[in-house]
N, C-alpha and C. Protein backbone atom coordinates (compact mmCIF):
# COMPACT_ATOMS: atom_id res chain seq x y z
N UNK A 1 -15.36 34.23 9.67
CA UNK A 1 -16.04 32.98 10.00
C UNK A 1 -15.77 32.63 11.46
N UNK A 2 -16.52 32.01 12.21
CA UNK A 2 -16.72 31.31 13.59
C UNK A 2 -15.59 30.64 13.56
N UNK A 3 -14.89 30.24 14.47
CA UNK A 3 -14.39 29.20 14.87
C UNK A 3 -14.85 27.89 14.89
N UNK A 4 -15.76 27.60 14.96
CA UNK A 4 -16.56 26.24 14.95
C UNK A 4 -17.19 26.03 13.15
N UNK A 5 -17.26 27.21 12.59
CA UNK A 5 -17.25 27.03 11.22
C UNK A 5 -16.12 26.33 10.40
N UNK A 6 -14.82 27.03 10.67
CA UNK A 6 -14.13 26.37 10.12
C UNK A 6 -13.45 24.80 10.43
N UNK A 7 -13.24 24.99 11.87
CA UNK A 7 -13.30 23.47 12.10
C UNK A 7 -14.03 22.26 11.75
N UNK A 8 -15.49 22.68 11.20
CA UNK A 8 -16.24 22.01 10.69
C UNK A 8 -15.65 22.02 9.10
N UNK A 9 -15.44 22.84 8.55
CA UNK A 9 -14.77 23.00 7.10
C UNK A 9 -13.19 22.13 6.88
N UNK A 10 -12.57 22.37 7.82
CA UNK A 10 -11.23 21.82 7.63
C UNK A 10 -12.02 19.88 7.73
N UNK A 11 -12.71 19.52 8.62
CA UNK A 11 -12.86 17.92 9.03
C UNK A 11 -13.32 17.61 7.53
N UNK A 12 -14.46 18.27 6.88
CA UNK A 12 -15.47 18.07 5.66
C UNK A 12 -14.16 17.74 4.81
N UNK A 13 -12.98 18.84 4.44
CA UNK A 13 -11.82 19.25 3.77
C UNK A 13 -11.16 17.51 3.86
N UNK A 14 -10.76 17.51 4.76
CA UNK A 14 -9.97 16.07 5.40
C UNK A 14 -10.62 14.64 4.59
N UNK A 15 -12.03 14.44 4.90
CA UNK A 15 -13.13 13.55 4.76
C UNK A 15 -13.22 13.33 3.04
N UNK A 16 -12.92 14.83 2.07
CA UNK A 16 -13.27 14.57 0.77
C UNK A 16 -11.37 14.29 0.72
N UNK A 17 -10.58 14.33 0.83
CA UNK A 17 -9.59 13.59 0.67
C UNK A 17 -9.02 12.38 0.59
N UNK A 18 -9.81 11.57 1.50
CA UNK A 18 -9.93 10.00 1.92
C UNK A 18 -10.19 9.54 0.23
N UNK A 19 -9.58 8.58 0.36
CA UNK A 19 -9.77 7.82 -1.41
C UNK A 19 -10.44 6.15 -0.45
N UNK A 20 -11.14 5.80 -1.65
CA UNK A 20 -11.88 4.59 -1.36
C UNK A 20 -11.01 3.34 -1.25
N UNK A 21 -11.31 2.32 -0.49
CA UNK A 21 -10.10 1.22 -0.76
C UNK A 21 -10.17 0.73 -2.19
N UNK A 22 -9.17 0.47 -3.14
CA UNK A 22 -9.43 -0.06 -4.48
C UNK A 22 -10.02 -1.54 -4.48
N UNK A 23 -10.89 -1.68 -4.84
CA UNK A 23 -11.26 -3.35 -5.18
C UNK A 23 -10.47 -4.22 -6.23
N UNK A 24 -10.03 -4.86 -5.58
CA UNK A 24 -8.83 -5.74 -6.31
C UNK A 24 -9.79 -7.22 -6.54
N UNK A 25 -9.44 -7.94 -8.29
CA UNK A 25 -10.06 -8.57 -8.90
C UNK A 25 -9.20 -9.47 -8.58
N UNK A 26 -9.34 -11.02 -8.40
CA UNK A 26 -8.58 -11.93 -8.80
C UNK A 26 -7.54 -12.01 -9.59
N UNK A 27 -7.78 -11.48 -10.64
CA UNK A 27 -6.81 -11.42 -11.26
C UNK A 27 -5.32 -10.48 -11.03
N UNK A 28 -6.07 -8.96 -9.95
CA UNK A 28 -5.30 -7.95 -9.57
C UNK A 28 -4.25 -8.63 -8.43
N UNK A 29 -4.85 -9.32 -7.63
CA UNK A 29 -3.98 -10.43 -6.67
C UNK A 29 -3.32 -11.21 -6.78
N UNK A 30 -3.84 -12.03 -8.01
CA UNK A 30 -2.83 -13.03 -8.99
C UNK A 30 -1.40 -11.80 -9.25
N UNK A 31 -1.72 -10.71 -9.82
CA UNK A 31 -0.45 -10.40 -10.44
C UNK A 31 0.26 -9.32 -9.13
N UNK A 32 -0.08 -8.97 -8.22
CA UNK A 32 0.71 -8.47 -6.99
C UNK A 32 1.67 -9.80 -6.18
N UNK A 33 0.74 -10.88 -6.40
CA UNK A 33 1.88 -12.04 -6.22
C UNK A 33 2.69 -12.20 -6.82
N UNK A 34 2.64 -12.60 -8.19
CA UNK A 34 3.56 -12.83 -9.15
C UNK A 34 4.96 -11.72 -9.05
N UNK A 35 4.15 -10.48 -8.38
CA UNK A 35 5.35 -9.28 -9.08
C UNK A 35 6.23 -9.51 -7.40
N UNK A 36 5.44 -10.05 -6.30
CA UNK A 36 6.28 -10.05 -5.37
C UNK A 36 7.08 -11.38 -5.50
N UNK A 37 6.70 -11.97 -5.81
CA UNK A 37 7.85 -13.14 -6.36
C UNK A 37 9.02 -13.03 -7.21
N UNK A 38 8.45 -12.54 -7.58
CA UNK A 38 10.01 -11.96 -8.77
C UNK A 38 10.95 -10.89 -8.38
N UNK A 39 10.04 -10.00 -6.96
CA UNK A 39 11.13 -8.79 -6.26
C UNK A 39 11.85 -9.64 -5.72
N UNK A 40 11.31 -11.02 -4.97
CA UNK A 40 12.21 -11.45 -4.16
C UNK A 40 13.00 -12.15 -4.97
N UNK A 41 12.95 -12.64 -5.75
CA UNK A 41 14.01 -13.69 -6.35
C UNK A 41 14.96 -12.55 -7.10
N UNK A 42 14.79 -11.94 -7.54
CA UNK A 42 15.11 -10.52 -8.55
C UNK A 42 16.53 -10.08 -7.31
N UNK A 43 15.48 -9.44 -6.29
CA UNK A 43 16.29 -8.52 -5.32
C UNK A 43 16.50 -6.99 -5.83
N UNK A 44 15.64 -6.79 -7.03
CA UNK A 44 15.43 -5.47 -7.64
C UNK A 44 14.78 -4.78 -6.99
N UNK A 45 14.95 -3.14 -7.11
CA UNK A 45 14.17 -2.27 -6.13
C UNK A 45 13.01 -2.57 -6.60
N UNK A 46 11.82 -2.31 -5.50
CA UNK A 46 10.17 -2.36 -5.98
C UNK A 46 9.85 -1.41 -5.18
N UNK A 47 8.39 -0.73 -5.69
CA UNK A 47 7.95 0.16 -4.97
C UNK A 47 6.40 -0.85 -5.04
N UNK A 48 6.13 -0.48 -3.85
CA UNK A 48 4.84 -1.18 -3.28
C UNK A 48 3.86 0.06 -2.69
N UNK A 49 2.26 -0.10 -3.01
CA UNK A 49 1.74 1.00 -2.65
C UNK A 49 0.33 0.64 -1.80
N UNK A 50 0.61 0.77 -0.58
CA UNK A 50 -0.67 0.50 0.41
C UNK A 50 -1.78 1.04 0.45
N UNK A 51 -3.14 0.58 1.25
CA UNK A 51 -4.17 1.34 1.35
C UNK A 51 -4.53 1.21 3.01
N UNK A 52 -3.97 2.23 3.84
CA UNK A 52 -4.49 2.61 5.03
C UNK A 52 -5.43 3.76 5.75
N UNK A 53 -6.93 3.42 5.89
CA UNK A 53 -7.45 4.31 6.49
C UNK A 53 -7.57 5.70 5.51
N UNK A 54 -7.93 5.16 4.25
CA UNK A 54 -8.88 6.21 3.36
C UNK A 54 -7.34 6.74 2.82
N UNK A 55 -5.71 6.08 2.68
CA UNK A 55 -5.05 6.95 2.39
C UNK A 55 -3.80 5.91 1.35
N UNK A 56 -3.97 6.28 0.34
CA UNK A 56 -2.19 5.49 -0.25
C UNK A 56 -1.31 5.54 0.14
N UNK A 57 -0.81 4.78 0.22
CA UNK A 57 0.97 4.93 0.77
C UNK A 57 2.04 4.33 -0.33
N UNK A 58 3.22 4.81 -0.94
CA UNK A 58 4.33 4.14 -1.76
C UNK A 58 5.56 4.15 -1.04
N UNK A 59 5.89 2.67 -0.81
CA UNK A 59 7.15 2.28 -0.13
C UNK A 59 7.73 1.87 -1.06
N UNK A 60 9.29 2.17 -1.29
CA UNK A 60 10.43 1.80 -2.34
C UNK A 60 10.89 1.38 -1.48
N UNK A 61 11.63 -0.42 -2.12
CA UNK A 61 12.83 -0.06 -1.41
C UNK A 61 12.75 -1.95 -1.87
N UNK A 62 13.62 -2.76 -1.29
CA UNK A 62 13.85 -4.14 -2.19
C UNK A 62 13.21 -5.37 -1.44
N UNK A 63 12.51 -5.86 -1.61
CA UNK A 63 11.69 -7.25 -1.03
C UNK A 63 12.91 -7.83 -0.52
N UNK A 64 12.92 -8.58 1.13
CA UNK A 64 14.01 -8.71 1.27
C UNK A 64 13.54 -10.41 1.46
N UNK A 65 11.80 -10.56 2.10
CA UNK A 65 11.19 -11.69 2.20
C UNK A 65 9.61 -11.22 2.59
N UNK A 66 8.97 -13.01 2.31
CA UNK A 66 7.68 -12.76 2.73
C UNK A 66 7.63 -13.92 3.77
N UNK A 67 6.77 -13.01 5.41
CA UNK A 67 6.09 -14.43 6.24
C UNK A 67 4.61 -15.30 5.56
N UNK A 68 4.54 -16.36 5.39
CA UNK A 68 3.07 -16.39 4.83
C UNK A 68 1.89 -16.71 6.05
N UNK A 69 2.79 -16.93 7.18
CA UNK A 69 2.29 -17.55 8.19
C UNK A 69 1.54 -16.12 9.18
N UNK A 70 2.11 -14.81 8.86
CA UNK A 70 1.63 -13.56 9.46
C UNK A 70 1.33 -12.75 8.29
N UNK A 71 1.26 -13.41 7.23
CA UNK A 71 0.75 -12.57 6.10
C UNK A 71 1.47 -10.98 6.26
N UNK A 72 2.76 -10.86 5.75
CA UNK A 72 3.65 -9.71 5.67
C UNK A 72 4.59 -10.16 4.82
N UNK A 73 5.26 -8.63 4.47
CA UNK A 73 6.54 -9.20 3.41
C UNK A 73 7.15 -8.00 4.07
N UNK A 74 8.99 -8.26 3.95
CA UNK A 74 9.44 -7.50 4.44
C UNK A 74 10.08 -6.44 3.46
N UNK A 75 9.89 -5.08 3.31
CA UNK A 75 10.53 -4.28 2.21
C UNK A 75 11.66 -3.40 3.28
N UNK A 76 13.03 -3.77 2.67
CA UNK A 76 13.86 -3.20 3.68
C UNK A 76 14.01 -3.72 5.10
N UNK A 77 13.60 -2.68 5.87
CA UNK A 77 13.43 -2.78 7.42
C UNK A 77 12.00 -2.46 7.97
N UNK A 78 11.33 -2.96 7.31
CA UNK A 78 10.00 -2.53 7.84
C UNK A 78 8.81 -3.30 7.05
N UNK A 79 7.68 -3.92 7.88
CA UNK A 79 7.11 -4.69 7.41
C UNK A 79 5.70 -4.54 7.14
N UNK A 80 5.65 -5.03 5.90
CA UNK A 80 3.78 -4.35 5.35
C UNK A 80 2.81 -5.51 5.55
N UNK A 81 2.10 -5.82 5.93
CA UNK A 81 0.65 -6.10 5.66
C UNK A 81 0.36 -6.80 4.18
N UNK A 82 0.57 -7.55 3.80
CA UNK A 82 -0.11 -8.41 2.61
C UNK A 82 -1.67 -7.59 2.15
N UNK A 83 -2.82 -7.39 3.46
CA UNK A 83 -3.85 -7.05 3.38
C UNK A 83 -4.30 -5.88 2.80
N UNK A 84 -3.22 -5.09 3.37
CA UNK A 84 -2.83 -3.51 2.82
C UNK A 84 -2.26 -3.23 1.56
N UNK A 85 -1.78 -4.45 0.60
CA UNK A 85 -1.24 -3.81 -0.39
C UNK A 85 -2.31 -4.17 -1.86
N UNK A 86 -2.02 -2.82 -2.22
CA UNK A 86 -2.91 -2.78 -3.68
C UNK A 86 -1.97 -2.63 -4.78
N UNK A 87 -0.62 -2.46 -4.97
CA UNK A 87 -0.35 -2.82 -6.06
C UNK A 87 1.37 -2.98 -5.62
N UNK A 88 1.78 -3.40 -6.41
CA UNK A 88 3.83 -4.13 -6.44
C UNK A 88 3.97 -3.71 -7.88
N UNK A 89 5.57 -3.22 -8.34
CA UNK A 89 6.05 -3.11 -9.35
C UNK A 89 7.37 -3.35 -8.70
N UNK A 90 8.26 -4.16 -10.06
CA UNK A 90 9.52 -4.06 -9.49
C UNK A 90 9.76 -3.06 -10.48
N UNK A 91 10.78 -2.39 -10.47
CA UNK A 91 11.44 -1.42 -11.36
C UNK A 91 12.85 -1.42 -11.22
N UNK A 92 12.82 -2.07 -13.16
CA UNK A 92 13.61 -2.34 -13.69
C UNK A 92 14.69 -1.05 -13.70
């Protein structure tokens, strides 16, 4: 194959990988709050799982707080995006 063939194959490759952002219901938001409320009061590990740029992401690690004023919560040492997250579990 060409060189320019496969480069075209690997981008196509890349492109069917991308997952769609999940559409979250009212109700799906209602309960990602609820579960971040209870990491923080809890202080139990949670794993939290983002949606950036066609890709999931799962961060573990323990709600330490949320800004509401920059819309972020802090897991550990590093801070997520409210906007970005599609789902919270604490685990028990």
């Amino acid at each position: 194959m060409l060189p320019e063939h496969l480069r075209e194959l690997r981008k196509w490759q890349a492109e069917d990988d991308l997952v769609k952002r999940p559409n979250l219901s009212e109700w799906d938001l209602q309960q990602i709050q609820q579960e971040i409320d209870r990491a923080i009061r809890s202080r139990e590990l949670t794993e939290v799982q983002t949606w950036r740029d066609g890709i999931l992401h799962k961060h573990t690690g323990i709600i330490v707080s949320a800004d509401i004023s920059s819309q972020r919560i802090q897991l550990d040492e590093r801070w997520i995006k409210v906007a970005e997250i599609v789902s919270v579990n604490v685990l028990e």
